[in-house]
Protein backbone atom coordinates (compact mmCIF):
# COMPACT_ATOMS: atom_id res chain seq x y z
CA UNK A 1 -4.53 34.10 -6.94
CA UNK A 2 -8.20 33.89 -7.51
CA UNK A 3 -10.27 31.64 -9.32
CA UNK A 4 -11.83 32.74 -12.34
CA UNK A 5 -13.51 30.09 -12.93
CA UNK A 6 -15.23 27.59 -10.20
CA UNK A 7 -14.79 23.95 -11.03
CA UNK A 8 -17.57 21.85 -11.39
CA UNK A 9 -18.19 19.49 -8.31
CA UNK A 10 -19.52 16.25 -7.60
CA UNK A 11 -20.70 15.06 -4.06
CA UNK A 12 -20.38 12.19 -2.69
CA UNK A 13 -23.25 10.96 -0.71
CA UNK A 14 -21.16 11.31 2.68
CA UNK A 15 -21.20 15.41 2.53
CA UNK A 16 -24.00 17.12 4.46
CA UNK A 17 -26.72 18.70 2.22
CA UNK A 18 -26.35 22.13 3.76
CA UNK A 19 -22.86 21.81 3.16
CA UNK A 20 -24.35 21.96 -0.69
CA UNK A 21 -26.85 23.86 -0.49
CA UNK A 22 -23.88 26.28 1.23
CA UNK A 23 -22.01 26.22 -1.92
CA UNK A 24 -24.46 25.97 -4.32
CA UNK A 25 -25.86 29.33 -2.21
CA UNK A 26 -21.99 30.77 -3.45
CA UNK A 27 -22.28 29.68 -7.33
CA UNK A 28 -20.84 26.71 -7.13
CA UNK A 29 -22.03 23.95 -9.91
CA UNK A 30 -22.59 21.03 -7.60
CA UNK A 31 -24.47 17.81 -7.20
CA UNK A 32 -24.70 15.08 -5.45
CA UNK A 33 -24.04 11.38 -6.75
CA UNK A 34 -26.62 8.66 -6.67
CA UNK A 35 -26.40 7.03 -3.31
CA UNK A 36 -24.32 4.05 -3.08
CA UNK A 37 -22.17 4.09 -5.81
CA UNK A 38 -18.73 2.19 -5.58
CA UNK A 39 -15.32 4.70 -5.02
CA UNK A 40 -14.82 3.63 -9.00
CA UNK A 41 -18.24 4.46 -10.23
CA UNK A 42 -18.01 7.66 -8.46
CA UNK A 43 -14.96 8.57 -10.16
CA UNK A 44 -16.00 7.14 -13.82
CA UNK A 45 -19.40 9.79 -13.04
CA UNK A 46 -17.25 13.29 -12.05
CA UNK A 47 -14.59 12.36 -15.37
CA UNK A 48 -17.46 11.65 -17.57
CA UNK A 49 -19.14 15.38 -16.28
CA UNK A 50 -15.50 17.49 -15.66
CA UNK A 51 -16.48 17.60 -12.15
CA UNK A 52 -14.02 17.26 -9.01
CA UNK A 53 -15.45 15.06 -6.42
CA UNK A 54 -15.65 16.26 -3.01
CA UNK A 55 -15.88 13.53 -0.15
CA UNK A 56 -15.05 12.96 3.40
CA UNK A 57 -13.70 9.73 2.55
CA UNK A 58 -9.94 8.79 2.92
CA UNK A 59 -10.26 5.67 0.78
CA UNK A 60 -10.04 8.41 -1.83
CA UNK A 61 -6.52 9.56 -1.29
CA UNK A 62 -5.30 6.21 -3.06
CA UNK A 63 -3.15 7.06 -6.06
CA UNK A 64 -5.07 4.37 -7.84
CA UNK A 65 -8.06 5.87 -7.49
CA UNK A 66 -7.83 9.46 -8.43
CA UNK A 67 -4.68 9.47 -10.79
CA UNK A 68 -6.52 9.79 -14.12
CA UNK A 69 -9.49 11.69 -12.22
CA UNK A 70 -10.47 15.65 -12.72
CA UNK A 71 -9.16 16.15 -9.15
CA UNK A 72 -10.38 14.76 -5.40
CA UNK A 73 -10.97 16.85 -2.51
CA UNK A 74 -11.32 15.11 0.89
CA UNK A 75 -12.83 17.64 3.47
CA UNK A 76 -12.47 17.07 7.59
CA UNK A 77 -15.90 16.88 9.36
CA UNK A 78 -16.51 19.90 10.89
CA UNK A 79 -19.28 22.12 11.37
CA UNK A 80 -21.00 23.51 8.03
CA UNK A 81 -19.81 26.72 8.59
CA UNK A 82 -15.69 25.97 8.45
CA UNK A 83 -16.13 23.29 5.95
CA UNK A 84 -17.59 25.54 3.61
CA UNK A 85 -15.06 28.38 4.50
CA UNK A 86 -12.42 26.21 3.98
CA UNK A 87 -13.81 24.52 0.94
CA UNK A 88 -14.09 28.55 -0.90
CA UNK A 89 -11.04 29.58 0.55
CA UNK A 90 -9.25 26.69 -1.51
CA UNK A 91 -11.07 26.66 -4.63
CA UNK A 92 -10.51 30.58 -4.88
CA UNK A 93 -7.09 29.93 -5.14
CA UNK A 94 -6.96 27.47 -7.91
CA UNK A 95 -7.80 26.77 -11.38
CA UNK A 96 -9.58 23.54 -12.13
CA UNK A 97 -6.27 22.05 -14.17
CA UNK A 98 -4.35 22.36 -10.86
CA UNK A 99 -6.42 19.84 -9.80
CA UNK A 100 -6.20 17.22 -12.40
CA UNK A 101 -4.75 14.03 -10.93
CA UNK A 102 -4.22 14.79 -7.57
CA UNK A 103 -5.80 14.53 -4.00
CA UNK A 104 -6.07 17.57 -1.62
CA UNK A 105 -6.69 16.60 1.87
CA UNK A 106 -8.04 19.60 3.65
CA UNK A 107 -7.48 21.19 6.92
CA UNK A 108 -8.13 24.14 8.75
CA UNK A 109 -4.45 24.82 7.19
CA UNK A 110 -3.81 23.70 3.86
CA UNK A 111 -1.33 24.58 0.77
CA UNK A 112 -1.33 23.79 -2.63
CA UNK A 113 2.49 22.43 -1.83
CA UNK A 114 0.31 19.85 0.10
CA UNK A 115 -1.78 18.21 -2.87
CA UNK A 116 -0.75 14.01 -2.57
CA UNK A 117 0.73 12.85 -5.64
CA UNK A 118 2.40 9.64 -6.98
């Protein structure tokens, strides 16, 4: 099922900028967070804007953390290229309420069956 309508990201300061600029390049609404901004504060900034952070960090996968958030997405470290094919690929295939309250850690692989939850 396509997307029909992006949802607005937030970057956390660990993402590359071309991986951005990549997305931004595919009409993405993203932006980076102020650097060094607690996991908390991060979270407070994307509910506050509707955006969905996007991070490399695992820390974020901690129910306590992203429970009552607009959704987190954890991405592997890869090369810009397959992190930003990936990246599309998944947000093509969901609607922004899908990803209220959970965590998606992404892979090469992934499924929707595979968002964490409580």
């Amino acid at each position: 099922m396509l997307s029909l309508s992006k949802p607005k990201l937030l970057a956390d300061e660990n993402l590359e900028r071309d991986l951005v600029n990549a997305l931004k390049r595919r009409g993405f609404d993203i932006r980076y967070a102020k650097k060094g901004l607690g996991n908390s504060e991060l979270l407070a900034i994307a509910e506050s804007e509707g955006r969905v952070l996007v991070t490399h960090d695992h820390d974020f996968l901690r129910v306590e953390l992203y429970k009552s958030s607009k959704g987190v997405i954890v991405l592997p470290v890869l090369k810009i290229e397959e992190m930003v094919k990936i990246l599309v690929e998944f947000l093509e295939r969901v609607e922004a309420k899908e990803l209220e309250g959970k965590a998606f850690l992404l892979g090469k692989e992934f499924s929707l069956e595979n968002s964490i939850e409580e």
